[in-house]
Protein backbone atom coordinates (compact mmCIF):
# COMPACT_ATOMS: atom_id res chain seq x y z
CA UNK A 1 29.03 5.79 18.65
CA UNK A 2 30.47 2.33 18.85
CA UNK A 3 27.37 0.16 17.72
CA UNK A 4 29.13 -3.10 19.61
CA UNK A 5 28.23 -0.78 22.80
CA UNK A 6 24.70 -1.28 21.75
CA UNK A 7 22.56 -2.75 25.23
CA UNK A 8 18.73 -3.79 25.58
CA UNK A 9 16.83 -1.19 27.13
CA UNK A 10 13.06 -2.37 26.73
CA UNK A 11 10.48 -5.33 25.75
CA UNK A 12 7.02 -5.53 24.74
CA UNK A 13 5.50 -8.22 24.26
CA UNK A 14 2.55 -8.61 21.23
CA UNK A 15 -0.56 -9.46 23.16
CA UNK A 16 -1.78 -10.98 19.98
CA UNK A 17 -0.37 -14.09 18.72
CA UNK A 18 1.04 -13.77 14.67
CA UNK A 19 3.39 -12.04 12.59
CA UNK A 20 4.19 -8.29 13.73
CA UNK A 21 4.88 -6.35 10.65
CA UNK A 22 4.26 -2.86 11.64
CA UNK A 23 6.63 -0.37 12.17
CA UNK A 24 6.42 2.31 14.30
CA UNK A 25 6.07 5.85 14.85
CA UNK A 26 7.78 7.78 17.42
CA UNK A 27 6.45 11.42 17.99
CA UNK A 28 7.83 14.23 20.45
CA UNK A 29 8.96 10.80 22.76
CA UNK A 30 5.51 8.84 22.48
CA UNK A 31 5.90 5.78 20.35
CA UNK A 32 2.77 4.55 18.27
CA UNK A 33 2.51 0.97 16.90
CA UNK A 34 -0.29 -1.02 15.76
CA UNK A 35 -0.24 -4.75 17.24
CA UNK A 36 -2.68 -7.70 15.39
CA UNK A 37 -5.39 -7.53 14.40
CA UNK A 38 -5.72 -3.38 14.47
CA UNK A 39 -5.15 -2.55 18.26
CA UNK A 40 -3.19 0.50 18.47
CA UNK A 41 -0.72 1.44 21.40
CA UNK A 42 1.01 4.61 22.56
CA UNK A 43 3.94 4.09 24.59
CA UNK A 44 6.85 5.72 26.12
CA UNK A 45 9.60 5.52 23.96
CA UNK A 46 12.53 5.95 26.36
CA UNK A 47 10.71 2.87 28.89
CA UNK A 48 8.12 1.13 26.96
CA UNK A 49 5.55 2.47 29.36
CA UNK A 50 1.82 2.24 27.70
CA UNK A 51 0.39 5.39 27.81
CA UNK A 52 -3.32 3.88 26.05
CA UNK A 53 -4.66 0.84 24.29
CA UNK A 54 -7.02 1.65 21.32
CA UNK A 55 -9.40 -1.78 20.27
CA UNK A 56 -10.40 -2.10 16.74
CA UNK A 57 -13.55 -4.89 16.50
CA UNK A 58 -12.97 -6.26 13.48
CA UNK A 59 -16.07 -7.46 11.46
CA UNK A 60 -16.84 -10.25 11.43
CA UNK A 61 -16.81 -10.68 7.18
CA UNK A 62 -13.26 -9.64 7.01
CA UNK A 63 -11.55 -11.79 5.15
CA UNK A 64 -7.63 -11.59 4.15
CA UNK A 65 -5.23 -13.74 2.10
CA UNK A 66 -2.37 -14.10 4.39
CA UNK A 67 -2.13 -13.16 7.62
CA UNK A 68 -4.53 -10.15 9.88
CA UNK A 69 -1.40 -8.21 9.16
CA UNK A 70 -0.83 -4.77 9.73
CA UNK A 71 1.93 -2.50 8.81
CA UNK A 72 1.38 0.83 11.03
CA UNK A 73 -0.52 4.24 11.50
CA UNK A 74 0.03 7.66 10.17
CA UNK A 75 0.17 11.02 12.10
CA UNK A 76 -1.07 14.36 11.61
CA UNK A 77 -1.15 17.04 14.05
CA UNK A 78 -2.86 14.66 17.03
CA UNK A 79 -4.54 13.03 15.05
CA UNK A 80 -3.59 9.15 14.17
CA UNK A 81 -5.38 7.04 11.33
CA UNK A 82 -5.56 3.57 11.02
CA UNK A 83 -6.51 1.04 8.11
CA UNK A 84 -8.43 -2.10 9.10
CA UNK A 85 -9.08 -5.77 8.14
CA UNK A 86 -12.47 -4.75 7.52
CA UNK A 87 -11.68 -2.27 4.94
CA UNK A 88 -11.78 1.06 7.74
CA UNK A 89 -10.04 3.91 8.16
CA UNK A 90 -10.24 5.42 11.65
CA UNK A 91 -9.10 8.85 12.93
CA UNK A 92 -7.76 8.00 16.49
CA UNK A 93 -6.89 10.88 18.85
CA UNK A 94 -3.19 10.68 19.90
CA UNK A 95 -3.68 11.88 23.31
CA UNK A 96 -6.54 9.87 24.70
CA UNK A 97 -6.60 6.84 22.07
CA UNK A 98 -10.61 7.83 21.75
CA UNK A 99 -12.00 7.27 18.31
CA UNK A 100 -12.40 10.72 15.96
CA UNK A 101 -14.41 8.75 13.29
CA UNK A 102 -15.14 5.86 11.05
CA UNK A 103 -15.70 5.43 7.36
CA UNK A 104 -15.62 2.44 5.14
CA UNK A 105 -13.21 2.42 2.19
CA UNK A 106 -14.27 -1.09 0.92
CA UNK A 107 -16.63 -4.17 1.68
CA UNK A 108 -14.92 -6.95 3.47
CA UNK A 109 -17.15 -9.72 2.02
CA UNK A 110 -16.12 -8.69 -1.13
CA UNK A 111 -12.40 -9.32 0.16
CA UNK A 112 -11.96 -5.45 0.37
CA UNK A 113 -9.02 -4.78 3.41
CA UNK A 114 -6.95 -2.32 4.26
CA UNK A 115 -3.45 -3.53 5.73
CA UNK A 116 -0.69 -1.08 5.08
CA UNK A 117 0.10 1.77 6.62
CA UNK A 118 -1.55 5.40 5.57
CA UNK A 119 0.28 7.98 3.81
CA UNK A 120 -0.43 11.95 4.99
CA UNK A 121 -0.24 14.43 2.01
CA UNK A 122 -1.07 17.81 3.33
CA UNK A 123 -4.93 17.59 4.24
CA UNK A 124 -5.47 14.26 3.08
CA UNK A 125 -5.42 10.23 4.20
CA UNK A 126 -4.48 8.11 1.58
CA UNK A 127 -4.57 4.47 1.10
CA UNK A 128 -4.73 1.05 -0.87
CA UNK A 129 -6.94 -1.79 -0.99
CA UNK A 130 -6.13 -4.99 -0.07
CA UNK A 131 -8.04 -8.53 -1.37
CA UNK A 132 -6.38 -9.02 -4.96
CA UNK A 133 -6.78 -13.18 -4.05
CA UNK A 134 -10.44 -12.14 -4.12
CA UNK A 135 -11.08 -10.77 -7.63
CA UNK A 136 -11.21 -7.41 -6.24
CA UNK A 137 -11.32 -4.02 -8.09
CA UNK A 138 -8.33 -2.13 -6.60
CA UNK A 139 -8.03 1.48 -5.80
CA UNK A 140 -6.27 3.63 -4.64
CA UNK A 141 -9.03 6.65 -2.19
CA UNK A 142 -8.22 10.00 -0.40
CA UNK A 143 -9.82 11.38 2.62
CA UNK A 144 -10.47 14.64 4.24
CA UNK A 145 -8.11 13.92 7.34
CA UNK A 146 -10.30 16.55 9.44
CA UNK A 147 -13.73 14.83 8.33
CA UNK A 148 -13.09 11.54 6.60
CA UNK A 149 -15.08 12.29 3.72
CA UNK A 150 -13.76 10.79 0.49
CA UNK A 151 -12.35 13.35 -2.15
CA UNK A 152 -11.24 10.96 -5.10
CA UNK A 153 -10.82 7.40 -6.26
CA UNK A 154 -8.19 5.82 -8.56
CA UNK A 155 -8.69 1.79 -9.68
CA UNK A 156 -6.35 0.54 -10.55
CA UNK A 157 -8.22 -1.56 -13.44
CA UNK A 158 -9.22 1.25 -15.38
CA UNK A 159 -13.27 0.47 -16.54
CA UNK A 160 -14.80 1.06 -19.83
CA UNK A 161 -13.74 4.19 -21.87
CA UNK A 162 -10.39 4.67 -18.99
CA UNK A 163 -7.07 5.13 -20.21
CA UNK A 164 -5.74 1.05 -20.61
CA UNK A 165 -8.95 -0.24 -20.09
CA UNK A 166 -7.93 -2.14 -23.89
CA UNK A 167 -5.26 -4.17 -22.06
CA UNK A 168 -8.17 -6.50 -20.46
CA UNK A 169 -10.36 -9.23 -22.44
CA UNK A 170 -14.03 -9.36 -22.39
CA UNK A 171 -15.28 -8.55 -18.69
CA UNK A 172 -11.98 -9.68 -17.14
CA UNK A 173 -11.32 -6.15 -15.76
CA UNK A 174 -14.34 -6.86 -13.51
CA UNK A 175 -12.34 -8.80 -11.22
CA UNK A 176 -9.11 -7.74 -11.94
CA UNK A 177 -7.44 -7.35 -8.96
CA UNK A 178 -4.39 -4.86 -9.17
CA UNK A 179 -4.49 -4.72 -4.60
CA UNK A 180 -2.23 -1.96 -3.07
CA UNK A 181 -1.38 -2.69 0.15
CA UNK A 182 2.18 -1.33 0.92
CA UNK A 183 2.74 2.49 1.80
CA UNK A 184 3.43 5.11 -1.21
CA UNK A 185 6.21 6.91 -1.28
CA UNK A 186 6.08 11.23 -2.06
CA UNK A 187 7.85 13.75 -3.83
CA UNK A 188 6.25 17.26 -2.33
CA UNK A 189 8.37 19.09 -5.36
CA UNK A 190 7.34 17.02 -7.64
CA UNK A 191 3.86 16.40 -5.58
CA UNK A 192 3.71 13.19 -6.84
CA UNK A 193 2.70 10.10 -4.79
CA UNK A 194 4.53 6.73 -6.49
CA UNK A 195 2.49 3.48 -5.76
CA UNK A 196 3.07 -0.17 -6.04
CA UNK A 197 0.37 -2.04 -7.63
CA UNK A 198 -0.08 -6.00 -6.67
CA UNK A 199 -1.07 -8.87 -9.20
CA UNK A 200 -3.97 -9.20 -11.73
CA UNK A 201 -6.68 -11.86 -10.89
CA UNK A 202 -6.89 -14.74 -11.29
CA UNK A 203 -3.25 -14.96 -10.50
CA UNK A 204 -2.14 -18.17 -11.98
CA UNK A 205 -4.18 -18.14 -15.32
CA UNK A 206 -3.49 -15.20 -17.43
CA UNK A 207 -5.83 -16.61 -20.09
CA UNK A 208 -8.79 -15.99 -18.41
CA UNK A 209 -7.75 -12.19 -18.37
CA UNK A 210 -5.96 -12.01 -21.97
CA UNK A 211 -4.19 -8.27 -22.32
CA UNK A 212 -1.07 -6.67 -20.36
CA UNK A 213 -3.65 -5.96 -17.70
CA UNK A 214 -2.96 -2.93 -16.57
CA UNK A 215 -2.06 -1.36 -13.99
CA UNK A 216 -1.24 -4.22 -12.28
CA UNK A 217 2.43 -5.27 -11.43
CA UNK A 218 3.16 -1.82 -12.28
CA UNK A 219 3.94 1.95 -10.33
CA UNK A 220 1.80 4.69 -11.02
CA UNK A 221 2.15 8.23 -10.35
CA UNK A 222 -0.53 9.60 -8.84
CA UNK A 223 -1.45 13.99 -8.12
CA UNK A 224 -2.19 13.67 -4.16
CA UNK A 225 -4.48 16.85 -5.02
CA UNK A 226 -6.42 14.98 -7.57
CA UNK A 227 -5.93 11.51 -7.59
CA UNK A 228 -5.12 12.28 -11.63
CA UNK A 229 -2.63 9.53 -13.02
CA UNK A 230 0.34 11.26 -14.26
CA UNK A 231 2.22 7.98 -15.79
CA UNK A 232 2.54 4.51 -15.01
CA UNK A 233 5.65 1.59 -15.71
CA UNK A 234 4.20 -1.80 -15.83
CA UNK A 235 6.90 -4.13 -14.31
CA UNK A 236 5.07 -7.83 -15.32
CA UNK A 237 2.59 -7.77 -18.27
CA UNK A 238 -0.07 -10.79 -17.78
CA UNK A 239 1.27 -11.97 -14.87
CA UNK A 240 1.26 -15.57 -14.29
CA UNK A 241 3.52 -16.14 -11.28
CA UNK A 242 1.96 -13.30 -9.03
CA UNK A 243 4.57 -11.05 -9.05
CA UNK A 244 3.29 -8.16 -7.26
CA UNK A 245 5.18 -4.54 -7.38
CA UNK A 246 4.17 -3.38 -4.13
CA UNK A 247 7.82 -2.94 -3.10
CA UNK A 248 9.20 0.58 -1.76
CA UNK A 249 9.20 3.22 -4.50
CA UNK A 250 12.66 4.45 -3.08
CA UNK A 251 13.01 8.11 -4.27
CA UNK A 252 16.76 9.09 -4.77
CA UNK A 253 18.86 12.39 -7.06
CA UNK A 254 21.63 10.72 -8.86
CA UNK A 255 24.19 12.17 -11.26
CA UNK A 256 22.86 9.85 -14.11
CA UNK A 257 25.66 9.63 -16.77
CA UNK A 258 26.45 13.29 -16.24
CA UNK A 259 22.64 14.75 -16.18
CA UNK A 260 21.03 15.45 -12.55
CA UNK A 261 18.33 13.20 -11.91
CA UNK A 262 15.21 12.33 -10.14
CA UNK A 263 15.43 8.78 -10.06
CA UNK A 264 12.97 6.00 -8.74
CA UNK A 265 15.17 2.76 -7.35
CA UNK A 266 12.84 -0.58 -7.04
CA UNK A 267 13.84 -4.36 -6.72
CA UNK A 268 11.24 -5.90 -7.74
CA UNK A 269 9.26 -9.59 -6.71
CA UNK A 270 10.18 -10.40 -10.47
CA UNK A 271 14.41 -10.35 -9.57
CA UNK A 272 14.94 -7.32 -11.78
CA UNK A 273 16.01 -4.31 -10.46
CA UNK A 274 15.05 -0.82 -11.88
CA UNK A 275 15.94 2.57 -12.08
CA UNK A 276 13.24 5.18 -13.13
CA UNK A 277 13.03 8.76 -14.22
CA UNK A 278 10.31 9.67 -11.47
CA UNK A 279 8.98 12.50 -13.51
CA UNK A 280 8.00 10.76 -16.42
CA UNK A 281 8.31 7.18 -15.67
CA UNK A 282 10.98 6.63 -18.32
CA UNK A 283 13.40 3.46 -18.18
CA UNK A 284 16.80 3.87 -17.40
CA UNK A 285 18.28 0.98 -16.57
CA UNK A 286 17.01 -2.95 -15.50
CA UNK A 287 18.92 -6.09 -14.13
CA UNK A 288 18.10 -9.18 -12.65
CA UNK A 289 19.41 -9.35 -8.73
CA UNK A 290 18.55 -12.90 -7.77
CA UNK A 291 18.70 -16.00 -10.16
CA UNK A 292 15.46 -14.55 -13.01
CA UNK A 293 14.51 -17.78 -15.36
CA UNK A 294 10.79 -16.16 -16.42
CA UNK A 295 12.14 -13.98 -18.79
CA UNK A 296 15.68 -13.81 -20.94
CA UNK A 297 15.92 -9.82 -20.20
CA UNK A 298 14.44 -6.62 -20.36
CA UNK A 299 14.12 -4.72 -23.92
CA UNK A 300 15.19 -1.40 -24.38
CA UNK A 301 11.83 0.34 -23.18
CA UNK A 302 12.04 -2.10 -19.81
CA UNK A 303 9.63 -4.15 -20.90
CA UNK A 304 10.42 -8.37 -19.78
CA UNK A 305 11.60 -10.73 -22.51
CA UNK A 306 9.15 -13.70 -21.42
CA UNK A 307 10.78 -17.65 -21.35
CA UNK A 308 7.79 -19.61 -20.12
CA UNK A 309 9.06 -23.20 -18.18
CA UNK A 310 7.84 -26.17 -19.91
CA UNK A 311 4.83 -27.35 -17.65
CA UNK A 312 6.35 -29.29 -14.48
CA UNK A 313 9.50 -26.96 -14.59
CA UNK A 314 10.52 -24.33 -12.11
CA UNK A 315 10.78 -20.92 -12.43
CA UNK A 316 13.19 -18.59 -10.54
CA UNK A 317 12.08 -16.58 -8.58
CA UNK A 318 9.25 -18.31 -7.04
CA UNK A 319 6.35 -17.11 -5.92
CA UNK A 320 7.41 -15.27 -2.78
CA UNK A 321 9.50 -13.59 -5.54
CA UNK A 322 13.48 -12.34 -5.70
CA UNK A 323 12.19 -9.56 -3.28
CA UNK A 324 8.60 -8.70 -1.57
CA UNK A 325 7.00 -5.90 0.58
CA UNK A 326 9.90 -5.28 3.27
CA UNK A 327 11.38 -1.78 3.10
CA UNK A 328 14.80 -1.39 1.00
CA UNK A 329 17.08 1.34 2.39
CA UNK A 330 19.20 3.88 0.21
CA UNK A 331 22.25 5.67 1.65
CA UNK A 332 23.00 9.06 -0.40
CA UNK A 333 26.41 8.57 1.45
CA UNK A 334 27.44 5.26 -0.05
CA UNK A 335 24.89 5.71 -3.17
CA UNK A 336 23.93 2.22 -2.63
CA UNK A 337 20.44 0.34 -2.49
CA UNK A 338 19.80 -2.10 0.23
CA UNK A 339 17.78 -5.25 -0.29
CA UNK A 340 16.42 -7.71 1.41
CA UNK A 341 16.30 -11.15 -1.11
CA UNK A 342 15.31 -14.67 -1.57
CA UNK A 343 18.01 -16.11 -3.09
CA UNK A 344 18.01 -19.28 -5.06
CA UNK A 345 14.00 -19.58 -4.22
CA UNK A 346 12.22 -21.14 -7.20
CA UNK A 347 8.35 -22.35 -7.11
CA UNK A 348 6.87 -24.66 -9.42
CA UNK A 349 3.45 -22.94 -11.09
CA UNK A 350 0.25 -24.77 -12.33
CA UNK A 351 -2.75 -22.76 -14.08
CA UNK A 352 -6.47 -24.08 -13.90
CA UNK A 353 -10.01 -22.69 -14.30
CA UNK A 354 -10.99 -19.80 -12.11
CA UNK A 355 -15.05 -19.05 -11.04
CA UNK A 356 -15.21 -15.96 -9.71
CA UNK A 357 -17.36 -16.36 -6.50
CA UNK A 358 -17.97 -13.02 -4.20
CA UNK A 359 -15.38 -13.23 -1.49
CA UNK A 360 -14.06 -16.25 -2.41
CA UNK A 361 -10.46 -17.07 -3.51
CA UNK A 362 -9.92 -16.22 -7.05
CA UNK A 363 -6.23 -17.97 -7.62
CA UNK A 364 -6.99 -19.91 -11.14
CA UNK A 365 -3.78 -22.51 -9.68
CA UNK A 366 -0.92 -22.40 -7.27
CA UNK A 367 2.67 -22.56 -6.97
CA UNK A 368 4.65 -25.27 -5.12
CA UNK A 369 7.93 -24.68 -3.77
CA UNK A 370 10.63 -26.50 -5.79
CA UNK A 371 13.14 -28.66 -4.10
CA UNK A 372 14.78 -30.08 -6.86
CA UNK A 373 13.14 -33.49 -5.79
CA UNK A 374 12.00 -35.29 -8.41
CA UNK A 375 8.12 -37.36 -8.27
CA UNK A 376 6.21 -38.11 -10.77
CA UNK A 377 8.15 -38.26 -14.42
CA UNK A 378 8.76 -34.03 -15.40
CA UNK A 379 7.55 -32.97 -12.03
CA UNK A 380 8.76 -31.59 -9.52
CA UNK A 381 7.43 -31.75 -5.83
CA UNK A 382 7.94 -29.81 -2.24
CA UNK A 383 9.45 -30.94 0.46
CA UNK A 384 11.22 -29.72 4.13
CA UNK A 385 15.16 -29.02 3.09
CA UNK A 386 17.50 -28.99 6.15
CA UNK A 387 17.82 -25.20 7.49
CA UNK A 388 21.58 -25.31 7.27
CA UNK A 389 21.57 -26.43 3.48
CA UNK A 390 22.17 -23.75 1.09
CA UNK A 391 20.97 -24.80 -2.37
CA UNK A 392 19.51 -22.67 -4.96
CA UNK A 393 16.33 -25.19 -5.14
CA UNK A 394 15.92 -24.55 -1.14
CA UNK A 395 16.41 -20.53 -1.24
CA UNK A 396 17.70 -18.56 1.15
CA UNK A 397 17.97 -14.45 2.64
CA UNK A 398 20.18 -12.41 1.85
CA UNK A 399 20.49 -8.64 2.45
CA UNK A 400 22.49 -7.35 -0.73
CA UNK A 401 23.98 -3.70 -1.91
CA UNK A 402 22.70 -2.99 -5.19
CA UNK A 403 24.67 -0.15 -7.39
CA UNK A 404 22.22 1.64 -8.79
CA UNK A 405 24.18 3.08 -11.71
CA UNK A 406 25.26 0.06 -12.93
CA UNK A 407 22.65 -2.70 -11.21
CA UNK A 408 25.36 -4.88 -10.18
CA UNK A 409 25.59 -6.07 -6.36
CA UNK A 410 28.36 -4.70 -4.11
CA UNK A 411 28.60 -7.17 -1.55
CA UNK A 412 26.27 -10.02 -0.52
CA UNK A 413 25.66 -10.97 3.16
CA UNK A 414 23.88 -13.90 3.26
CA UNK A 415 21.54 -15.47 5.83
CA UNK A 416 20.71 -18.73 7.67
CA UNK A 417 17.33 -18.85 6.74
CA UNK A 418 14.72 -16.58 3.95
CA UNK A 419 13.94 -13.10 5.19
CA UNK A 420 11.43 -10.40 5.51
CA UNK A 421 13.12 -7.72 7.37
CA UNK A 422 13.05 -4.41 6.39
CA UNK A 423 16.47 -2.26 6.17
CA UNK A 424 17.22 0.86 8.26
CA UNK A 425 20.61 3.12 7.00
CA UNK A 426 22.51 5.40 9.40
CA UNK A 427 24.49 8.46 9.00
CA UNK A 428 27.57 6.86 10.36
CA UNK A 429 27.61 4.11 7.57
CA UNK A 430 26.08 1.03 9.58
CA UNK A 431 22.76 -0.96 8.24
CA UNK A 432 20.41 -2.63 10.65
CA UNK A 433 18.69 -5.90 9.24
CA UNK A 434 16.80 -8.72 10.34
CA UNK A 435 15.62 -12.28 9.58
CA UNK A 436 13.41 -15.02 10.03
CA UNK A 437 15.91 -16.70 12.23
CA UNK A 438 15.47 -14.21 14.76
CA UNK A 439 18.92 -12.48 14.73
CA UNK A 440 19.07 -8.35 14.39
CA UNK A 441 22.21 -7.23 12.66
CA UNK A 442 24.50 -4.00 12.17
CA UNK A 443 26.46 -3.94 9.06
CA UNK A 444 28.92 -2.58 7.66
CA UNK A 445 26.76 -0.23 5.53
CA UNK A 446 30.01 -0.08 3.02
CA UNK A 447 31.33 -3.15 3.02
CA UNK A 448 28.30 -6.02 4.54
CA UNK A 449 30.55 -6.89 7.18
CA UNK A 450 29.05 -7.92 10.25
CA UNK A 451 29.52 -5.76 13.11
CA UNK A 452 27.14 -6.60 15.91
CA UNK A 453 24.35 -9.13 16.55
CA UNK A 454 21.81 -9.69 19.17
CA UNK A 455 19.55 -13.13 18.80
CA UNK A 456 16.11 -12.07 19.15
CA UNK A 457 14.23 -15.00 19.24
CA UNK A 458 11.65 -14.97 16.90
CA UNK A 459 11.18 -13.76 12.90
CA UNK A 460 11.76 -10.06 12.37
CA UNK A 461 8.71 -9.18 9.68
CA UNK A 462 9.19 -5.25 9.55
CA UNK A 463 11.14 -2.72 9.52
CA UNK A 464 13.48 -1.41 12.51
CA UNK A 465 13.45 2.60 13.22
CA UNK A 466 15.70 4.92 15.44
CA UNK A 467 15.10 7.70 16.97
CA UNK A 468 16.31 10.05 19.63
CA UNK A 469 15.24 11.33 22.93
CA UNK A 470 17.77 13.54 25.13
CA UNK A 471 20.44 13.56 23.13
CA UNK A 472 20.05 9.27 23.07
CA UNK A 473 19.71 7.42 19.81
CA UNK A 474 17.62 4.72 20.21
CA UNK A 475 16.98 1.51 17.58
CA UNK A 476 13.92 -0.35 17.66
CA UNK A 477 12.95 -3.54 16.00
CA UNK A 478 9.65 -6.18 16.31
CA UNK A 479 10.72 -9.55 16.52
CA UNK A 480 8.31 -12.36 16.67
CA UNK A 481 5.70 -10.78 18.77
CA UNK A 482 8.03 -8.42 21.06
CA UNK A 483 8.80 -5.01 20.63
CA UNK A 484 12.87 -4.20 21.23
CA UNK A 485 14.50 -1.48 21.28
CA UNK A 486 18.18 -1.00 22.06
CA UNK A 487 20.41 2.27 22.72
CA UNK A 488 24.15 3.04 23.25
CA UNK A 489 25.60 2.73 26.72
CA UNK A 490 25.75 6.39 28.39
């Protein structure tokens, strides 16, 4: 249909102050979306209707790093589950919103949480751990989804006599952080679950935790059946600029010079941009997407060509990084990747003694956002930069179409302000995008020109859906803290 025929047909409104960032599930015409801190709502996705309220009391000892965020539920039969602050996972009956059961995955006063969204895989609940500002030991659990009862456990900082357990000095595995806390994505021929693995700890000083420290900053294939690690692609050895990879694994078959192949696309926080063999983890191809000063390239195996700044200096990306957690989109029609960026963002880093304390911040420094104002002789300091300035020291959004056989960008449309919108692709060629000004955009999927826009009026954090009921396609997207969902005009 004509997308400029698009027309509001519902609103509703967050009932908890914060950013929004789940997205939602729509089911046989019942929507499901989790609101802050872990309330979960069933609506009617034609009206907006509620249908039930489920409250989640969160424990007190929670204890998160940025934000009481979460990203959404999963489904299974009528059965719901839902991650919590506290480190959860709930079984939730999609019918009556009443509680199946209840099992902790982690201890919150150890900084243990649970914010993304669950990932079904046949008779199983999977999920991450959040708390890698905490010194955390990630992992990765499975769950009976009928009983809750826990049938394997992956860390992600493998201990004593595991499988890169050499890539960690002294006892620095111990609080090694290596959080997941974005959905997997799954290959049921391969059976393969691909998941993003978030920074070592202490963040900012990698000498406290000499070693590539594996398996953070990296994607690791993992048997759903087993929880066995099949192979692994480290993104950011010794991370010092807390460059998580817990983007999308975006699963796509390409004709790769001539050869059929099973290909894993990620843009990652560190501005390069990947391609993958998803059945072995082999490197096919890298490229820097926003402005990369960290490292001079990527070797022949993938692996980053490090250029340290001189203390005081900044380094591009910064630490929000070139990219972050919101969803990329892939159209096997245009054979292009869609990103949402930071462009031009740089941060200025500082390193200092770490003590680990038991859910306490575990950071070992910061980053400041660089300006390009000058303070103190070789320093560089933060400050506010007009919204309608476009610098590269201020850094800006940008939703770009990324070629994945050569890495190069198609078209760039850029953006008033930074971003963290997820991107939703279409069958008839458009792309649906948001940003933090508040505006909700269809694309030109082929080209990035702008075809529609509806101003929203507050930040759009996740990532829109559509979805049809009676014959009528339906888009819906959070912005600020209301729900919105348009359709076409009958």
């Amino acid at each position: 249909g004509n997308v400029k025929n698009l027309e509001l047909k519902w609103v509703l409104p967050n009932q908890v102050f914060g950013a929004w960032q789940a997205t939602p599930l729509v089911v046989d015409g019942v929507m499901y979306v989790t609101q802050r801190p872990n309330d979960v709502l069933a609506l009617d996705a034609k009206t907006g209707r509620v249908f039930w309220q489920y409250r989640y009391t969160v424990s007190p000892d929670a204890r998160v790093c940025c934000g009481a965020n979460n990203r959404g539920v999963a489904i299974l039969g009528d059965t719901l589950y839902l991650g919590t602050l506290d480190g959860h996972l709930v079984a939730i009956d999609r019918t009556t919103g009443r509680s199946l059961w209840d099992v902790a995955v982690g201890d919150p006063k150890l900084g243990y949480s649970i914010t993304m969204a669950p990932l079904i895989v046949k008779d199983k609940v999977l999920v991450g751990s959040g708390g890698g500002e905490y010194g955390i030991r990630g992992f990765i659990a499975a769950f009976d989804a009928r009983t809750g009862k826990e049938l394997w456990r992956f860390h992600t900082i493998p201990g004593p006599g595991e499988k890169g357990h050499e890539t960690w000095g002294g006892d620095s595995w111990k609080t090694g952080g290596g959080s997941v806390w974005v959905t997997p994505s799954y290959d049921p021929t391969l059976n393969l679950t691909y998941w993003g693995v978030g920074n070592p700890g202490p963040d900012w000083n990698p000498d406290q935790r000499p070693g590539d420290n594996l398996y953070t900053d990296s994607v690791v294939a993992l048997d759903p059946d087993t929880g066995a690690l099949k192979w692994h692609f480290q993104f950011s050895p010794n991370d010092p600029y807390d460059y998580d990879s817990v983007q999308i694994a975006v699963l796509a078959d390409l004709n790769w010079k001539g050869t059929p192949t099973k290909a894993i696309l990620w843009a990652n926080r560190n501005g390069f941009f990947y391609v993958l063999d998803r059945t072995n983890g082999r490197f096919l191809l890298g490229a820097p997407f926003v402005k990369v000063n960290w490292a001079s390239g990527l070797d022949e195996k993938g692996r980053p060509i490090p250029t340290p700044q001189p203390e005081g200096q900044p380094t591009w990306p910064g630490v929000q990084g070139g990219t972050n957690w919101y969803s990329p989109s892939f159209s096997p029609r245009t054979g292009l990747l869609y990103v949402s960026a930071w462009e031009g963002y740089a941060s200025v880093f500082k390193k200092e003694k770490a003590e680990y304390v038991p859910g306490r911040n575990f950071l070992g420094g910061g980053g400041t956002p660089y300006t390009g104002v000058t303070g103190a002789p070789g320093v560089r300091v933060g400050r506010a930069t007009p919204l309608n300035t476009w610098t590269d020291a201020a850094g800006n959004g940008a939703v770009m179409a990324i070629d994945p056989q050569t890495g190069q960008k198609k078209w760039v449309f850029k953006q008033f302000d930074v971003t963290d919108s997820g991107n939703l692709t279409t069958a008839t060629d458009l792309l649906f995008t948001g940003g933090r000004e508040g505006y909700f955009y269809a694309l030109d999927a082929r080209t990035g020109t702008e075809l529609w826009k509806a101003s929203l009026g507050g930040q759009i954090a996740n990532g829109p859906i559509t979805y049809a009921i009676d014959g009528k396609q339906y888009v819906s997207v959070i912005s600020g803290n209301s729900l919105v969902t348009f359709a076409l005009r009958d």
